[in-house]
N, C-alpha and C. Protein backbone atom coordinates (compact mmCIF):
# COMPACT_ATOMS: atom_id res chain seq x y z
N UNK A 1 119.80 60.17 79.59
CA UNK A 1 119.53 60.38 78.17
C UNK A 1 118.17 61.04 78.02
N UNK A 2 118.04 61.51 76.91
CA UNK A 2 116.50 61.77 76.51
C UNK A 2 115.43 61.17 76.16
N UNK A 3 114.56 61.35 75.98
CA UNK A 3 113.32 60.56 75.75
C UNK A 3 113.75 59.29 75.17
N UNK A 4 113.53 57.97 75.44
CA UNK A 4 113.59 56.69 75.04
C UNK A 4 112.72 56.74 73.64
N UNK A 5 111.55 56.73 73.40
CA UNK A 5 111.15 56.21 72.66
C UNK A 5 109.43 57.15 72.93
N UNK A 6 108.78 57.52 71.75
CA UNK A 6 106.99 57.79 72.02
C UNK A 6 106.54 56.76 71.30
N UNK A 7 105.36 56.42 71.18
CA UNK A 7 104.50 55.80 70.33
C UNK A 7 103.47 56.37 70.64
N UNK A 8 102.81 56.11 69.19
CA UNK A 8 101.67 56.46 69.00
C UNK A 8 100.51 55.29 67.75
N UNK A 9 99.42 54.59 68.23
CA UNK A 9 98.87 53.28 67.55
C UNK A 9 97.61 53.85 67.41
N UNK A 10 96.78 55.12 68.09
CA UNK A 10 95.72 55.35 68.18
C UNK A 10 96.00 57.09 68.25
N UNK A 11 95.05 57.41 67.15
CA UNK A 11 94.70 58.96 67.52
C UNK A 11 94.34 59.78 68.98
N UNK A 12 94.80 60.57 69.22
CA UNK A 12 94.57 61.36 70.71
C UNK A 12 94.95 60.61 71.50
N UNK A 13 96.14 59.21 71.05
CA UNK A 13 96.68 58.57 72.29
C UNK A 13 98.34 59.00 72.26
N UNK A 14 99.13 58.92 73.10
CA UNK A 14 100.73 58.72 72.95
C UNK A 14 101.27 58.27 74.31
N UNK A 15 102.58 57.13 74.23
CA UNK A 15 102.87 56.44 74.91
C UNK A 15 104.34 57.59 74.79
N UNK A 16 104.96 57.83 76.19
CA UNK A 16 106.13 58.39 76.26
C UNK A 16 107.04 57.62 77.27
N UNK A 17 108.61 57.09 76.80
CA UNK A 17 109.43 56.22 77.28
C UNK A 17 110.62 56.62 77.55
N UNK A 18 110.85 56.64 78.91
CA UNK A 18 112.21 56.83 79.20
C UNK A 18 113.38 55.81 79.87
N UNK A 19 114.41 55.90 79.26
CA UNK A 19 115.60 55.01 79.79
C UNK A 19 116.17 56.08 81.43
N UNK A 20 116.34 55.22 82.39
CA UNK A 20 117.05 55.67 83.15
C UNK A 20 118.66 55.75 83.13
N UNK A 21 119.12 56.52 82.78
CA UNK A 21 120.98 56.56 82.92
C UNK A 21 121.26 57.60 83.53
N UNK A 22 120.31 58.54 84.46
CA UNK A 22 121.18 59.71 84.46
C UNK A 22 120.96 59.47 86.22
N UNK A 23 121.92 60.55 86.58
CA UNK A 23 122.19 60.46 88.29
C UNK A 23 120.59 61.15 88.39
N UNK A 24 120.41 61.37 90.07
CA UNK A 24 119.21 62.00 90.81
C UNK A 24 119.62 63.59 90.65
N UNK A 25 120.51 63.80 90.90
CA UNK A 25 120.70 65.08 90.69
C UNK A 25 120.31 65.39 89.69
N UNK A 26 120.88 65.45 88.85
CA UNK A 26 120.56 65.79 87.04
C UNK A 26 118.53 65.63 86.75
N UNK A 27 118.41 64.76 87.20
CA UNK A 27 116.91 63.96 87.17
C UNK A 27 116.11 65.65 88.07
N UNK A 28 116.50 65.74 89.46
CA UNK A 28 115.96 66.76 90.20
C UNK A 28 116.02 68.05 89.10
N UNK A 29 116.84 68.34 88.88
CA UNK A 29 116.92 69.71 88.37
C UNK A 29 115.95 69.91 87.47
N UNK A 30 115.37 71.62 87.13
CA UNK A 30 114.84 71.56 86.20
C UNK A 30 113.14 71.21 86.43
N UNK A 31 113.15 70.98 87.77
CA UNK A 31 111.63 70.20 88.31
C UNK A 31 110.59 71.27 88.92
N UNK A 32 109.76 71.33 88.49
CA UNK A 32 108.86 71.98 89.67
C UNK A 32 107.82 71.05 90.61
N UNK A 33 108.18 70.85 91.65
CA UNK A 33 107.35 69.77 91.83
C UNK A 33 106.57 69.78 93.03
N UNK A 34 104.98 69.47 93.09
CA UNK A 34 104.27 69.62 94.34
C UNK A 34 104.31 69.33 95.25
N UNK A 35 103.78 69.71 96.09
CA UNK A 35 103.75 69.32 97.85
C UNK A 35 104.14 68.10 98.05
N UNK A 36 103.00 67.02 97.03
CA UNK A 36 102.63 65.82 97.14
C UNK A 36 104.17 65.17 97.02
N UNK A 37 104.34 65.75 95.86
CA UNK A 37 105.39 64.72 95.26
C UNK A 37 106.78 65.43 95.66
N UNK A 38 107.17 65.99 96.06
CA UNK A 38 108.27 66.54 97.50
C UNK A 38 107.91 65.64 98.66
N UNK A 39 106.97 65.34 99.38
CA UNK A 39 106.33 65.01 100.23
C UNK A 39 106.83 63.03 99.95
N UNK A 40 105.94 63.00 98.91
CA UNK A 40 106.55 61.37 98.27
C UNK A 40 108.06 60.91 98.11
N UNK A 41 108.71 61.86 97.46
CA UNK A 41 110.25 61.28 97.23
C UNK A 41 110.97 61.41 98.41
N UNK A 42 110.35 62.01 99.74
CA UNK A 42 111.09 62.01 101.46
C UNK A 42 110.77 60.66 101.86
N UNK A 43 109.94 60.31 101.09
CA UNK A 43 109.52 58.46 102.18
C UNK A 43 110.43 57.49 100.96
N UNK A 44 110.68 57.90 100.02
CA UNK A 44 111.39 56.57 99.15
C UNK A 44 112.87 56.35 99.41
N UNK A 45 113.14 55.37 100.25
CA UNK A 45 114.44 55.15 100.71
C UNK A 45 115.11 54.25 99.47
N UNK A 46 114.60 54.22 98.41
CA UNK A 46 115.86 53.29 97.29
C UNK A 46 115.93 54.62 96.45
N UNK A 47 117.10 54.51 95.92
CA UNK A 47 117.79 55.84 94.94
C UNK A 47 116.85 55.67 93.93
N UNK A 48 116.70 54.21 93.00
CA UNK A 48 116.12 53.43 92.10
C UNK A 48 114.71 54.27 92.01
N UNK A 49 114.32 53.60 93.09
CA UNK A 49 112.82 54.18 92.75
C UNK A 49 112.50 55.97 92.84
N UNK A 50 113.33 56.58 93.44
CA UNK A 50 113.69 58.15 93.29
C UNK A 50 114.17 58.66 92.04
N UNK A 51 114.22 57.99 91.43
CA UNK A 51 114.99 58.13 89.97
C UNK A 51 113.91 57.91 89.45
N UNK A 52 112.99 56.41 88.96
CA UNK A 52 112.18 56.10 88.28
C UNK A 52 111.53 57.60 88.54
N UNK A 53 110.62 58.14 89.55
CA UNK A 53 109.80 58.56 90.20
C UNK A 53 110.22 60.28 89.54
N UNK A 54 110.99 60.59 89.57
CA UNK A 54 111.69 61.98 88.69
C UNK A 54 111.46 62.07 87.37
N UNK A 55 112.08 60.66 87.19
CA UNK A 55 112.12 60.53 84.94
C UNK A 55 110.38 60.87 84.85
N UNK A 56 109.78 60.22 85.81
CA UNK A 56 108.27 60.60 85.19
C UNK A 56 107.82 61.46 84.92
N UNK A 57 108.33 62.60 85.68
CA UNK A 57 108.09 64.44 85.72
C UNK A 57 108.41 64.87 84.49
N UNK A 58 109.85 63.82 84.05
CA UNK A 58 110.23 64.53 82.67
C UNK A 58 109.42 63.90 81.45
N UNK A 59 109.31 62.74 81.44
CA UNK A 59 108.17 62.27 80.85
C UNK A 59 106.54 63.41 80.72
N UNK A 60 106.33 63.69 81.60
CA UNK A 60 105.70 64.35 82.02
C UNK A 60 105.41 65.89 80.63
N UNK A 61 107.05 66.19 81.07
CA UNK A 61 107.62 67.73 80.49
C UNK A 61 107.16 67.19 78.94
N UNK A 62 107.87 66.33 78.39
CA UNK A 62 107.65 65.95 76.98
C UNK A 62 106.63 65.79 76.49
N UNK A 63 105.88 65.54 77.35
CA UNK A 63 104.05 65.65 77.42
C UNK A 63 103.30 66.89 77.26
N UNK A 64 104.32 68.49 77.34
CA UNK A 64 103.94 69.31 77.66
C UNK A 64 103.47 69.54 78.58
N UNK A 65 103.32 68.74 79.91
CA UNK A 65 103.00 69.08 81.01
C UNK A 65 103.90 69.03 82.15
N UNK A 66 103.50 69.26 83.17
CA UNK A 66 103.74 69.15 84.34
C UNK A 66 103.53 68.50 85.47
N UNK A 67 103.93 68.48 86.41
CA UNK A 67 103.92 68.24 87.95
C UNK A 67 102.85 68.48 88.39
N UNK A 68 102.80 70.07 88.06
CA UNK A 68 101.34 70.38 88.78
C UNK A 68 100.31 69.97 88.06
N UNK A 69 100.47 69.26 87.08
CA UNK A 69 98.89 69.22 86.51
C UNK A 69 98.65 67.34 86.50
N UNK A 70 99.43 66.92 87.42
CA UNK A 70 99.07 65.57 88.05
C UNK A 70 98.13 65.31 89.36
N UNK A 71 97.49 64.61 89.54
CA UNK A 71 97.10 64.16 90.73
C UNK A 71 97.13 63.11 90.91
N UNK A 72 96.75 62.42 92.28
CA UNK A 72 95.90 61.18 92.76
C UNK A 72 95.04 61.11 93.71
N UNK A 73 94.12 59.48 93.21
CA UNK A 73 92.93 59.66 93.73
C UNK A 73 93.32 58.42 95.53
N UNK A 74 92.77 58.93 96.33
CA UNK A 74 92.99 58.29 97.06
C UNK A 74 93.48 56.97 96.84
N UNK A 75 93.45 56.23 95.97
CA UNK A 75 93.66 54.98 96.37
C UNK A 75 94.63 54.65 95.08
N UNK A 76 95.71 55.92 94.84
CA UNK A 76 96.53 55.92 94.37
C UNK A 76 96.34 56.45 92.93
N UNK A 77 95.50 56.23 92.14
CA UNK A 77 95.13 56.26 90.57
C UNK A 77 95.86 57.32 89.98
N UNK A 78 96.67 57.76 89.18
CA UNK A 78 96.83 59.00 88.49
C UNK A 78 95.69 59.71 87.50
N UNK A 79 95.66 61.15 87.53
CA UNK A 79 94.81 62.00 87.08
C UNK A 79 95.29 62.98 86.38
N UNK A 80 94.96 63.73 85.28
CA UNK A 80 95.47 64.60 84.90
C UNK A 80 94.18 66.05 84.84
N UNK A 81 94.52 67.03 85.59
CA UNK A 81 93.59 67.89 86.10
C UNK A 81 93.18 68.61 84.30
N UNK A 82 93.42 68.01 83.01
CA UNK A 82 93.03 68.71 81.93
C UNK A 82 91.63 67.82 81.10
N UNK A 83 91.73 66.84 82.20
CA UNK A 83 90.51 65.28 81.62
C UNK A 83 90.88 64.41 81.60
N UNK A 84 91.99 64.62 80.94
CA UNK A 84 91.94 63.44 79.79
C UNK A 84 93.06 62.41 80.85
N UNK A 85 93.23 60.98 80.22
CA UNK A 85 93.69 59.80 80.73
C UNK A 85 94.82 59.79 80.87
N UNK A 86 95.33 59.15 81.98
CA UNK A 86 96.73 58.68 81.56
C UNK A 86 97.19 58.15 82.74
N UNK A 87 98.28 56.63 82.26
CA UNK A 87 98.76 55.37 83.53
C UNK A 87 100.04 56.27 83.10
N UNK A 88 100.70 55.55 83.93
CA UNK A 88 101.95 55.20 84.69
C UNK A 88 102.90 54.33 85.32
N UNK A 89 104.00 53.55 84.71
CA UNK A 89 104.18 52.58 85.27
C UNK A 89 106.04 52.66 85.10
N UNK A 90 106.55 51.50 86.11
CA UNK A 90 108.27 52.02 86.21
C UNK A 90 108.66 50.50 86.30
N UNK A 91 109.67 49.87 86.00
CA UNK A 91 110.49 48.82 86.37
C UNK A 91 112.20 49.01 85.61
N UNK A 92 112.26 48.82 86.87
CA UNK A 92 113.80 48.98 87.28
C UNK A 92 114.08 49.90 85.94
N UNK A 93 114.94 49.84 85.13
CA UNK A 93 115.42 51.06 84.45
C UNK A 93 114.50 51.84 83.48
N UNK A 94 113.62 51.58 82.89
CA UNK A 94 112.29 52.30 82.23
C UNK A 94 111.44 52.17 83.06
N UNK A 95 111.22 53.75 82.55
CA UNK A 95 109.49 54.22 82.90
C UNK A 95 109.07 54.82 81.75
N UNK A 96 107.50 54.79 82.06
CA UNK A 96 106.41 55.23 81.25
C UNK A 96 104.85 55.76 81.33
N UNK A 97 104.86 56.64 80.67
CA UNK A 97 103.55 57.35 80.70
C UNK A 97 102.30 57.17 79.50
N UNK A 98 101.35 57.01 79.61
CA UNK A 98 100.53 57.24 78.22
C UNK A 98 99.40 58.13 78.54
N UNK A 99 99.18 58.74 77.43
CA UNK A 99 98.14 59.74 78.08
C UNK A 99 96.93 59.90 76.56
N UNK A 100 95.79 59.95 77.17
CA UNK A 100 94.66 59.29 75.84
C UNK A 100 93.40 59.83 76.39
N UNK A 101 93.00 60.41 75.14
CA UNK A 101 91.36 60.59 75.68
C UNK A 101 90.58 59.43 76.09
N UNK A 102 90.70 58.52 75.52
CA UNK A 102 90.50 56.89 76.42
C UNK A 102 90.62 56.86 77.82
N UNK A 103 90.27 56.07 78.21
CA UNK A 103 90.82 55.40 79.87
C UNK A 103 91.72 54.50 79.19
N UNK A 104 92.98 54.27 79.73
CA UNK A 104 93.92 53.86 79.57
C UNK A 104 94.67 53.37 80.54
N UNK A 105 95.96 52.14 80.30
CA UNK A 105 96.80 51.59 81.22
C UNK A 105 97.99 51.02 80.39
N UNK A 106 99.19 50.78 81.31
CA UNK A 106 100.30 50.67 81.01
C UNK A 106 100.65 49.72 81.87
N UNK A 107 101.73 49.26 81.24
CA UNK A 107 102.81 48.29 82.22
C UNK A 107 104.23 48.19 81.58
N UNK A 108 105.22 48.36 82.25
CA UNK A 108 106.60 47.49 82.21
C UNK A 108 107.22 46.64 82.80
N UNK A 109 107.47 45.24 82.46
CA UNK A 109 108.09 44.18 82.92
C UNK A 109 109.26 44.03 82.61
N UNK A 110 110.37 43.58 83.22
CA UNK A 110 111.83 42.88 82.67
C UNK A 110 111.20 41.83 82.54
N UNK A 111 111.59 41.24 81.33
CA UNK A 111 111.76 39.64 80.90
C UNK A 111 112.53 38.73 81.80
N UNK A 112 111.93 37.80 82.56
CA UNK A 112 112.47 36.99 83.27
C UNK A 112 112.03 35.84 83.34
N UNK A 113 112.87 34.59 83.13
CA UNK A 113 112.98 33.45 83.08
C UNK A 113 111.80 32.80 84.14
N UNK A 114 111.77 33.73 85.71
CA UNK A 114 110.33 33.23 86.30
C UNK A 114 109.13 32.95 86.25
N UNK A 115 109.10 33.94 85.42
CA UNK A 115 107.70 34.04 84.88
C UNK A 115 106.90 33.01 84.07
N UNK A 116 107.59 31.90 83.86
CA UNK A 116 107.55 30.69 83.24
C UNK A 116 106.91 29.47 84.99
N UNK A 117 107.70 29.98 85.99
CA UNK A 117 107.41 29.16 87.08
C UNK A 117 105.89 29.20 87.61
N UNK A 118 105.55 31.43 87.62
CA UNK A 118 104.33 32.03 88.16
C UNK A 118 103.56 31.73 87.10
N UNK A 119 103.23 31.19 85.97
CA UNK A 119 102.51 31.68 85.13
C UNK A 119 101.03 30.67 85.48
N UNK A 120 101.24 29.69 86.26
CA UNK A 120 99.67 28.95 86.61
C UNK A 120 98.88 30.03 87.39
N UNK A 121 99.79 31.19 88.06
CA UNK A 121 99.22 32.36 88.90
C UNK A 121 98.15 33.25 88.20
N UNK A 122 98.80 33.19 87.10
CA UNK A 122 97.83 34.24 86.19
C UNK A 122 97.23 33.47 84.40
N UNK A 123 97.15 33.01 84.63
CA UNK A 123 97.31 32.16 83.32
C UNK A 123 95.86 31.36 83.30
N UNK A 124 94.93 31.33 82.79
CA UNK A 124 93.58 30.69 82.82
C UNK A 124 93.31 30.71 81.59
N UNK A 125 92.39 30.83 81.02
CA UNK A 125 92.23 31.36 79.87
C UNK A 125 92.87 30.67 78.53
N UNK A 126 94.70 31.94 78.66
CA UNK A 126 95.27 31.39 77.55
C UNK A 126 95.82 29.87 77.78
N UNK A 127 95.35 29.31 78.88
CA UNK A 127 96.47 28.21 78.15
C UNK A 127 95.95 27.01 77.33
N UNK A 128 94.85 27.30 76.76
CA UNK A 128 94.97 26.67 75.54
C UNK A 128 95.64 27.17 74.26
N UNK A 129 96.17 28.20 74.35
CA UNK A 129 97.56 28.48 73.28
C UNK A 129 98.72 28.88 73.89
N UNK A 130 99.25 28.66 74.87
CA UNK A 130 100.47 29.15 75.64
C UNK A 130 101.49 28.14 75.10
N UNK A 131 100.85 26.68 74.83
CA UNK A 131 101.81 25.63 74.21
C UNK A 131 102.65 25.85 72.68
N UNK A 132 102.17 26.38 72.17
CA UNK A 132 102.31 27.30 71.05
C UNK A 132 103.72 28.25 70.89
N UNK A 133 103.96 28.95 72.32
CA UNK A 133 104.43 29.46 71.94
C UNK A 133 106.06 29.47 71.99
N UNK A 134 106.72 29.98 70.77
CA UNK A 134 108.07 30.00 70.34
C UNK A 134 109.03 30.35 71.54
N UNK A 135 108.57 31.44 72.07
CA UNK A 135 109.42 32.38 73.14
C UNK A 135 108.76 32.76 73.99
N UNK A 136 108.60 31.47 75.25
CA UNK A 136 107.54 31.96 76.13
C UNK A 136 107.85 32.45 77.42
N UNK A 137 108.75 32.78 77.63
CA UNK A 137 109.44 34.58 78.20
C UNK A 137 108.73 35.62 77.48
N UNK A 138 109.00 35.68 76.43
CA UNK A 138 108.43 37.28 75.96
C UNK A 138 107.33 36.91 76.07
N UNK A 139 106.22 36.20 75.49
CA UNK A 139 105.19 36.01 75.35
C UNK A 139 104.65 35.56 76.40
N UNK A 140 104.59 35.36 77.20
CA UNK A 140 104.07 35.36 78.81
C UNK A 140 103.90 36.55 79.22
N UNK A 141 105.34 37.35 79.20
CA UNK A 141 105.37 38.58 79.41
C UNK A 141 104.54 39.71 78.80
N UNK A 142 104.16 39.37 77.17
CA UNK A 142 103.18 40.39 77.15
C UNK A 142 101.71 39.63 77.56
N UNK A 143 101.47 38.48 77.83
CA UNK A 143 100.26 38.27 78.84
C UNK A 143 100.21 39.03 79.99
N UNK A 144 100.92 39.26 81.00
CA UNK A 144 101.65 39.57 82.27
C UNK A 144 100.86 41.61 82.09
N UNK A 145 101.97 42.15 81.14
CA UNK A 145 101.90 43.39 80.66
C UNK A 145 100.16 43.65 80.29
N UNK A 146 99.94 42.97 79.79
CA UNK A 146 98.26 42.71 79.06
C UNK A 146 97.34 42.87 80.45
N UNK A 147 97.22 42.59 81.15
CA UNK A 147 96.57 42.08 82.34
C UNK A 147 97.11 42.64 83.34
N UNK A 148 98.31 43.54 83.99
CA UNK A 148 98.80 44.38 84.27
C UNK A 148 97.64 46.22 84.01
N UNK A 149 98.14 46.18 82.87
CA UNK A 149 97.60 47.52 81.76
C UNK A 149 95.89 47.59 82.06
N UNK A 150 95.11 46.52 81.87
CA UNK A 150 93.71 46.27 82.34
C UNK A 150 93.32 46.37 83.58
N UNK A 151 94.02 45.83 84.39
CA UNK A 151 93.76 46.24 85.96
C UNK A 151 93.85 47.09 86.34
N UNK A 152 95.30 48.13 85.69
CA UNK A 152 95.47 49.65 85.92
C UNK A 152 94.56 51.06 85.46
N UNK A 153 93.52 50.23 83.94
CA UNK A 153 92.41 50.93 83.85
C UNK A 153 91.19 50.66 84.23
N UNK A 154 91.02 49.47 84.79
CA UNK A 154 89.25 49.36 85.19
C UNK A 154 89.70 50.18 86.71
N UNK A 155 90.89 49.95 87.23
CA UNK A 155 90.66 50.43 88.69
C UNK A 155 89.93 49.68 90.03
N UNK A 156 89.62 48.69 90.35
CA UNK A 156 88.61 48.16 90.61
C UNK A 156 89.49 46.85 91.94
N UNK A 157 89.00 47.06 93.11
CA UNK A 157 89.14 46.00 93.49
C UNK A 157 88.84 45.06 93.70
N UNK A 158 89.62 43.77 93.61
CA UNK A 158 88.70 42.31 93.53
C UNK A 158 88.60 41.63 92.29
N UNK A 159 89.60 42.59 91.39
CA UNK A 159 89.88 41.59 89.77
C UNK A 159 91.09 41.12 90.02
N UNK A 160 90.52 39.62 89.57
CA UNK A 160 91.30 38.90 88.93
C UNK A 160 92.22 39.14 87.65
N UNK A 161 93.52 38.75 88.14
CA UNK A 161 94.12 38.39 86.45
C UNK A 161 93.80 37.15 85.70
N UNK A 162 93.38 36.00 86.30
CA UNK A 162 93.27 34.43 85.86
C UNK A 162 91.59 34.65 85.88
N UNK A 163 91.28 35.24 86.82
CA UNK A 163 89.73 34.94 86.59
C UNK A 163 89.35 35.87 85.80
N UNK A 164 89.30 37.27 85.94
CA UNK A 164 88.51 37.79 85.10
C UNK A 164 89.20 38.58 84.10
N UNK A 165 90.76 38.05 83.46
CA UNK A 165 91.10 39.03 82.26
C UNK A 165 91.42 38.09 81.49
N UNK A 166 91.32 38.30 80.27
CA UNK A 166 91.35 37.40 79.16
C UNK A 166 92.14 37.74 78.04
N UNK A 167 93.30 37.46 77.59
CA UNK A 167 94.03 37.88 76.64
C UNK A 167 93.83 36.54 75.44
N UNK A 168 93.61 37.34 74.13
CA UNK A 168 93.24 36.30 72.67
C UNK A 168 94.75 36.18 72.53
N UNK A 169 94.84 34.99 71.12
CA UNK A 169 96.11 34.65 71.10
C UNK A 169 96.51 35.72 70.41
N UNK A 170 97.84 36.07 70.01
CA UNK A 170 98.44 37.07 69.52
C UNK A 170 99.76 36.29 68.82
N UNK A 171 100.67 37.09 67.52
CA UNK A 171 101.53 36.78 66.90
C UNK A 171 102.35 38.16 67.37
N UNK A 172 103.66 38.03 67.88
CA UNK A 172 104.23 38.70 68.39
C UNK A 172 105.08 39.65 67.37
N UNK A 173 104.75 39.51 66.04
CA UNK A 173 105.37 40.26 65.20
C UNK A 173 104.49 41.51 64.95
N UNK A 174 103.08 41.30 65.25
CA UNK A 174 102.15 42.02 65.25
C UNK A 174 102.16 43.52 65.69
N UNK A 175 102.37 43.33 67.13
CA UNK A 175 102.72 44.03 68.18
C UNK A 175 100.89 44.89 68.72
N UNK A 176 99.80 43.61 68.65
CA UNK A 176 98.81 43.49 69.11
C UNK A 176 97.81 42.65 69.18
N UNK A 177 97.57 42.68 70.44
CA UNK A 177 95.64 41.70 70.57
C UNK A 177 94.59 42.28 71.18
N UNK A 178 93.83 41.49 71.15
CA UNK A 178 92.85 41.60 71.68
C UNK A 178 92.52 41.35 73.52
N UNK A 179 91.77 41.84 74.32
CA UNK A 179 91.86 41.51 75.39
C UNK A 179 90.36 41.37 75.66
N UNK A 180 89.89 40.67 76.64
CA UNK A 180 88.42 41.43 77.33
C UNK A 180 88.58 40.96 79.10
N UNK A 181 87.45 41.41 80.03
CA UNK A 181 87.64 41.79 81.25
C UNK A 181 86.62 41.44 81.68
N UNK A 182 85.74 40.47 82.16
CA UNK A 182 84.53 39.91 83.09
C UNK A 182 84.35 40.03 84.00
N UNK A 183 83.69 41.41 84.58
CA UNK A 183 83.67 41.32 86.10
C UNK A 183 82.60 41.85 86.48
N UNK A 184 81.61 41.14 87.89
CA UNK A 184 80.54 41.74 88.21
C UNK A 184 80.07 41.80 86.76
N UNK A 185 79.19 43.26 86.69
CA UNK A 185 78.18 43.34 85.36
C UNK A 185 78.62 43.81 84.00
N UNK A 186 80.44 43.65 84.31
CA UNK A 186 80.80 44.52 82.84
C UNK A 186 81.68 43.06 82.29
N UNK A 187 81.64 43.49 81.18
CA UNK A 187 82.07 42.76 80.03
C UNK A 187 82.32 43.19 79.00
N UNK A 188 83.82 44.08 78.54
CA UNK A 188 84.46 45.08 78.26
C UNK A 188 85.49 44.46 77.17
N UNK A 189 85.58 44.73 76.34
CA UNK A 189 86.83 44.48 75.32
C UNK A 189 87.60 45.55 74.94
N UNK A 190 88.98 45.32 75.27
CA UNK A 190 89.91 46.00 74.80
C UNK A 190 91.45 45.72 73.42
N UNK A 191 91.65 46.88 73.09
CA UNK A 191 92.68 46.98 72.32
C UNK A 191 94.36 46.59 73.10
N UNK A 192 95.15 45.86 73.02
CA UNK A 192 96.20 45.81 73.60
C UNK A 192 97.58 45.45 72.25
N UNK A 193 98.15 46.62 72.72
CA UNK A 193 99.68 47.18 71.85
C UNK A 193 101.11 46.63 72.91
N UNK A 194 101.49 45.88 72.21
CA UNK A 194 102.61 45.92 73.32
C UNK A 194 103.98 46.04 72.24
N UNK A 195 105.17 46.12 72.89
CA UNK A 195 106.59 46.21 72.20
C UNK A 195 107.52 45.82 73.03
N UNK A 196 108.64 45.45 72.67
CA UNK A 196 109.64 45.04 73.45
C UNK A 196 110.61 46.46 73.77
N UNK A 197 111.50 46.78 74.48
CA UNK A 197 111.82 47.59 75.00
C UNK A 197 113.37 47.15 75.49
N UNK A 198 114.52 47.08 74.63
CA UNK A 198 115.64 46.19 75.13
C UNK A 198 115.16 44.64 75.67
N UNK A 199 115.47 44.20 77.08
CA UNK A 199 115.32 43.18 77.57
C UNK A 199 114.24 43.06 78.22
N UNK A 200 113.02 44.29 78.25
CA UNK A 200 111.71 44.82 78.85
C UNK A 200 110.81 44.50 77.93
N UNK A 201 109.28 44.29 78.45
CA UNK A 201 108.15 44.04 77.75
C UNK A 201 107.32 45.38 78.01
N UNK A 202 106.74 46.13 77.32
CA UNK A 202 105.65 47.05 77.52
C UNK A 202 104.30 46.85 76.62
N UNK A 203 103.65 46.84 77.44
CA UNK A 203 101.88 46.85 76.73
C UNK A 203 101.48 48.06 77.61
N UNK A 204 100.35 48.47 76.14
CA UNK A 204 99.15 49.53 76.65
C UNK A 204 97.84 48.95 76.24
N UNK A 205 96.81 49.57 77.21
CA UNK A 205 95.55 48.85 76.88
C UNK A 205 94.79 50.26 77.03
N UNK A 206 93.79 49.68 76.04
CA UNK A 206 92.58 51.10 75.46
C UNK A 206 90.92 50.36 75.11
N UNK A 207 89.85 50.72 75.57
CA UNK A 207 89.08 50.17 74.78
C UNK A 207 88.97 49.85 73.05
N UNK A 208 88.36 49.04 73.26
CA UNK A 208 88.61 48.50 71.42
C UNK A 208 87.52 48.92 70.69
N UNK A 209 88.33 49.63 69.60
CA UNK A 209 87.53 50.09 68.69
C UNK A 209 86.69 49.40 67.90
N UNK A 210 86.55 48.16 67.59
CA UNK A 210 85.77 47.61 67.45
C UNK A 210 84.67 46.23 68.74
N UNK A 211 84.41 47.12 69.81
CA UNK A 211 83.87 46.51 70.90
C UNK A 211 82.33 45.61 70.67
């Protein structure tokens, strides 16, 4: 299919979403694609993730851009050779791109019943309101997504999700909170947007405009 879904919550930002339904073939065509990423889809032995890994290009296209005007930094990060920001993230049938004059990050989760088991893993902070909540599948999940999205923009190794990211409480009708990030000498507050996505959770995180 075509583009899933854009959003847009912040000026000079946009979130672009795609459903996976279509074969690899169909996905290939139509591609121009670099060394790198020719080079990348020869080592991915699941169809799945060859698929995710394509839709992004087209994601990409809807972006007005391209293939070639991606990079990465050694230690994986995506870049866009025009400045400006932008994550990347895939689970199982959606993927997604956002791209922002901000530093920016993304995540997609399926909603799963586990996440109720892992959640002492990542969970510090909120759980003095986690008891609270109505539907704590989704709402775990956009903790999860929240703290996900933050790690994918500080970049940084050696953060914590329980120790050093902090998600405020949030009303899920909202479709935002607040976040902040303690680490070493920074102490950073961010904007976090999330939405549901079928049976999927997606959050984006941006510094906050009111920091």
């Amino acid at each position: 299919m075509p583009l899933y879904k854009t959003l847009t919550n912040r000026n000079n930002t946009t979130v672009y979403i795609w459903y996976i339904i279509e074969s690899e073939a169909w996905l290939r065509s139509g591609l121009d694609l670099n060394e790198n990423s020719v080079n990348r889809l020869f080592t991915m032995s699941s169809e799945l993730h060859r698929r995710g890994f394509l839709s992004i290009r087209h994601l990409l296209r809807e972006a007005g851009l391209t293939d070639q005007d991606l990079y990465y930094s050694d230690e994986g990060k995506p870049f866009l050779k025009d400045g400006r920001h932008i994550s990347i993230t895939h689970s199982f049938e959606f993927t997604g791109i956002v791209i922002s004059d901000d530093v920016i990050g993304i995540d997609i989760e399926k909603q799963r019943e586990k996440i109720m088991r892992i959640a002492t893993k990542f969970i510090g902070y909120e759980q003095s309101f986690i008891e609270s909540f109505k539907a704590p599948v989704k709402e775990l999940s956009v903790i999860w997504c929240a703290k996900e999205s933050m790690y994918k923009l500080y970049g940084t190794r050696g953060l914590g999700f329980k120790a050093h990211c902090y998600v405020e409480p949030f009303d899920m009708e909202l479709n935002h909170t607040t976040a902040r990030l303690v680490y070493q000498q920074d102490n950073l507050k961010f904007d976090v947007y999330f939405t549901e996505l079928e049976n999927f959770m997606m959050a984006y995180t941006l510094p906050a405009l009111n920091a």
